[in-house]
Protein backbone atom coordinates (compact mmCIF):
# COMPACT_ATOMS: atom_id res chain seq x y z
CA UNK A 1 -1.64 14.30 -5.59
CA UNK A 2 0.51 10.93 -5.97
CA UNK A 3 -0.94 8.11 -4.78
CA UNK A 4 0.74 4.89 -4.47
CA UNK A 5 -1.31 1.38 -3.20
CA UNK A 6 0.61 -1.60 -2.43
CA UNK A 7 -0.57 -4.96 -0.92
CA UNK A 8 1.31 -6.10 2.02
CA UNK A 9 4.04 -8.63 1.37
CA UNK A 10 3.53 -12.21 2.31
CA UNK A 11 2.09 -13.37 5.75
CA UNK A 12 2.98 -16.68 7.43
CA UNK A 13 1.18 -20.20 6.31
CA UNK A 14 -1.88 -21.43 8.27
CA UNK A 15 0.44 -24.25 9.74
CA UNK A 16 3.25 -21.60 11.19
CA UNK A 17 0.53 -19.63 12.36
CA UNK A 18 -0.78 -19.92 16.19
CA UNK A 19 -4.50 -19.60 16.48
CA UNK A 20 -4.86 -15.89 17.06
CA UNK A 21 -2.21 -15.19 14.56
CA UNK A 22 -4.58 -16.57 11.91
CA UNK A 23 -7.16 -14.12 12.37
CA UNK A 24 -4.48 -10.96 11.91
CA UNK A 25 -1.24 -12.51 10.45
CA UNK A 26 2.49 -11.35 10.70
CA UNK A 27 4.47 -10.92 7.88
CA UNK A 28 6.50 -14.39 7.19
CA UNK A 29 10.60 -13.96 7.41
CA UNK A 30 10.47 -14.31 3.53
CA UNK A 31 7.58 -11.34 3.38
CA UNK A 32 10.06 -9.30 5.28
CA UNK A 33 12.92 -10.17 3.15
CA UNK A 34 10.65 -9.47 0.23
CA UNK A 35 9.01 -5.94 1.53
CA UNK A 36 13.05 -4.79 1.87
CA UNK A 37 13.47 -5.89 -1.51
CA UNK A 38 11.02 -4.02 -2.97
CA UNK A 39 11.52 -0.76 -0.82
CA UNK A 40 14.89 -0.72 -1.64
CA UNK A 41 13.43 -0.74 -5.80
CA UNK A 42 11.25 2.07 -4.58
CA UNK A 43 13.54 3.77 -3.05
CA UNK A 44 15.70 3.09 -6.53
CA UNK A 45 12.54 5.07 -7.98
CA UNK A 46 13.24 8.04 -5.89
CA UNK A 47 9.80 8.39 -4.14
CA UNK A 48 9.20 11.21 -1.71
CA UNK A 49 6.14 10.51 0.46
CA UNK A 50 4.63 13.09 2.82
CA UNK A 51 2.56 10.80 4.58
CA UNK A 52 2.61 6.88 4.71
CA UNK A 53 -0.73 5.47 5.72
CA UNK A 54 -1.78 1.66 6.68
CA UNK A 55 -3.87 -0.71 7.55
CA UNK A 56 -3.95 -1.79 11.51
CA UNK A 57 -3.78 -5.56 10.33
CA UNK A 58 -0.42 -6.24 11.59
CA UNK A 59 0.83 -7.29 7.80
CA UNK A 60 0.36 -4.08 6.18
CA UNK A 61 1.52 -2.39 9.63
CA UNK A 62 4.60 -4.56 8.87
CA UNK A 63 5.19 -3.48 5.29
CA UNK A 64 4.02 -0.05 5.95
CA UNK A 65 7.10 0.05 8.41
CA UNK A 66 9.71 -1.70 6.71
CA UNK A 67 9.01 0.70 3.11
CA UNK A 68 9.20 3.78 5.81
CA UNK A 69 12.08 3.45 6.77
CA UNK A 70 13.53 2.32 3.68
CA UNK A 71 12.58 5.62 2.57
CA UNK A 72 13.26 7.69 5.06
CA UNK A 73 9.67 9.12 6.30
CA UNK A 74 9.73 10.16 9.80
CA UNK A 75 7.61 8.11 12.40
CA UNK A 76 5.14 10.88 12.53
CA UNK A 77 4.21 10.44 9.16
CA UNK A 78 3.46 7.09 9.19
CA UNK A 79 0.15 5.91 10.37
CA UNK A 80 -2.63 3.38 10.93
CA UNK A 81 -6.04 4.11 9.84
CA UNK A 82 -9.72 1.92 9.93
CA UNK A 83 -10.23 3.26 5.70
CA UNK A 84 -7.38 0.45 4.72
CA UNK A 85 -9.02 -2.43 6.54
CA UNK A 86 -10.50 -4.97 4.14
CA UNK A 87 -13.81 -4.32 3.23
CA UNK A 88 -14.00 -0.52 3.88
CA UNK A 89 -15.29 1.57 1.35
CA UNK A 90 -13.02 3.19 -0.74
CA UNK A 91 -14.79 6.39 -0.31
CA UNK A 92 -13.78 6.39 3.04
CA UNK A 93 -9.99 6.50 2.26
CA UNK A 94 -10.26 8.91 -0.81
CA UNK A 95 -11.91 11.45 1.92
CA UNK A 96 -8.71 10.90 4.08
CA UNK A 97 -6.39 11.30 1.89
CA UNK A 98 -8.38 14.48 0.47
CA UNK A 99 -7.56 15.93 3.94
CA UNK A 100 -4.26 15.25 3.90
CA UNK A 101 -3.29 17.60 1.90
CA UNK A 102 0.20 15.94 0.74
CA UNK A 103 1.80 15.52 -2.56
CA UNK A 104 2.43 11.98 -2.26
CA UNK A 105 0.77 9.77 -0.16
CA UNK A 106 1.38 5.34 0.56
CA UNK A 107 -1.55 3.53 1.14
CA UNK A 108 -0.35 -0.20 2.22
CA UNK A 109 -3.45 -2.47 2.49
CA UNK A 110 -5.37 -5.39 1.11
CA UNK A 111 -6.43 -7.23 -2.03
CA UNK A 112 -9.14 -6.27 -2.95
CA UNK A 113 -10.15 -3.50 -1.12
CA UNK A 114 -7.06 -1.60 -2.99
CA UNK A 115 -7.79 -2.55 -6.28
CA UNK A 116 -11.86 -1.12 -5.63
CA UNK A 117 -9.94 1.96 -4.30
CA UNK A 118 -7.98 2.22 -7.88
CA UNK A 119 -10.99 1.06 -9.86
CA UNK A 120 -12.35 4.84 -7.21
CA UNK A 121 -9.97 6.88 -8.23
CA UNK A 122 -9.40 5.88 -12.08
CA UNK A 123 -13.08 6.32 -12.78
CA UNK A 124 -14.03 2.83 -12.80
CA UNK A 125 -17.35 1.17 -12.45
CA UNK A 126 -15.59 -2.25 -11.34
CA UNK A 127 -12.29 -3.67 -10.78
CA UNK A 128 -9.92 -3.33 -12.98
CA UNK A 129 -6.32 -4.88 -11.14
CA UNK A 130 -5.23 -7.31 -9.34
CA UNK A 131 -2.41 -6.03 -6.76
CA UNK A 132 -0.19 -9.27 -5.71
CA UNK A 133 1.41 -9.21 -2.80
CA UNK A 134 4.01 -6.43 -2.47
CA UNK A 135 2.72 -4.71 -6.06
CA UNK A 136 2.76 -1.10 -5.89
CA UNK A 137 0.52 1.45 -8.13
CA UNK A 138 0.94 4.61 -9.02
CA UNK A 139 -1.94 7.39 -9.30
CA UNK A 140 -1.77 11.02 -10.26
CA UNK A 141 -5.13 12.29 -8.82
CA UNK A 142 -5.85 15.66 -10.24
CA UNK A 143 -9.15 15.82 -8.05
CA UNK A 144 -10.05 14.12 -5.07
CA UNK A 145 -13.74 15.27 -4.95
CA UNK A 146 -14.87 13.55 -7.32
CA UNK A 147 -11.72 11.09 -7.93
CA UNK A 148 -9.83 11.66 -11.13
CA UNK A 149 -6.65 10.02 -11.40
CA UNK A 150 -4.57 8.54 -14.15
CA UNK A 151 -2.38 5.40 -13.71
CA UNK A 152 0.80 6.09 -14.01
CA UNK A 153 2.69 2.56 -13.59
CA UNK A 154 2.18 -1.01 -11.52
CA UNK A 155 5.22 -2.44 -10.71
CA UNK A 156 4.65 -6.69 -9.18
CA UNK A 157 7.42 -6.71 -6.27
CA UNK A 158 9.28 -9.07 -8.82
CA UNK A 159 10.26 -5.80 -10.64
CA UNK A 160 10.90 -3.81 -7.52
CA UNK A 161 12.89 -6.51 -6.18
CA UNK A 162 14.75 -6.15 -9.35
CA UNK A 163 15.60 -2.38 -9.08
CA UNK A 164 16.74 -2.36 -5.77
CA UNK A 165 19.62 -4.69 -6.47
């Protein structure tokens, strides 16, 4: 299995931001201008997902969307799921992605619940990244049960940005 993890692109400032927004923030108009950028770079990269999967907080909703449809997965293979929200254990995900069943799989999330779920699946006592906003990852899992996966690149969403001109 393929795994990719990116962080959500940016969210608004705590000045544009109304007092409920703060607490679950949108994407910015430059996070959405970024998150295109870099899905059109990973669609440059050919990806083929079978299943995109994303936090509920409405930023990595956002992303999860815009990268979607930038790569042409059909609504009904996009969804929101509790084992991205922050502080989750990564355990939790790795099960749900083990029942999946896909070949390539996009988890859009959080910092640093993502980089604990790469530090899972790598074999890694502690941390070992530090996804910016809009970095993807690449993982070839081999096994699921226990993790054992390989990184294969980490692109920051300069890079992507780059590609998809």
């Amino acid at each position: 299995m393929r795994i990719y993890l990116m962080r959500h692109a940016t969210s608004g400032s705590e000045e544009e931001l109304s007092r409920s927004a703060k607490e679950d923030p949108p994407l910015s108009p430059n996070g959405m201008t970024k998150a295109r950028a870099v899905a059109r770079g990973l669609a440059e990269l050919r990806i083929e997902l079978h299943c995109v999967l994303s936090s509920p907080l409405a930023r990595a909703a956002q992303t999860a969307e815009i990268v979607s449809h930038a790569l042409g997965v059909p609504a009904g293979q996009v969804r929101s799921t509790d084992a991205l929200r922050p502080g989750t254990k990564p355990s939790v995900l790795i099960e749900e992605m083990a029942r999946l069943g896909g070949e390539e799989v996009l988890c859009v999330g959080h910092s640093p619940h993502l980089d604990d779920v790469m530090a899972s699946l790598l074999g890694c006592s502690s941390r070992i990244t530090v996804l910016k906003k809009a970095a993807v990852a690449c993982v070839q899992c081999e096994a699921l049960s226990p993790p054992r996966g390989v990184l294969l690149w980490l692109y920051p969403q300069r890079v992507l940005r780059r590609l998809g001109r």
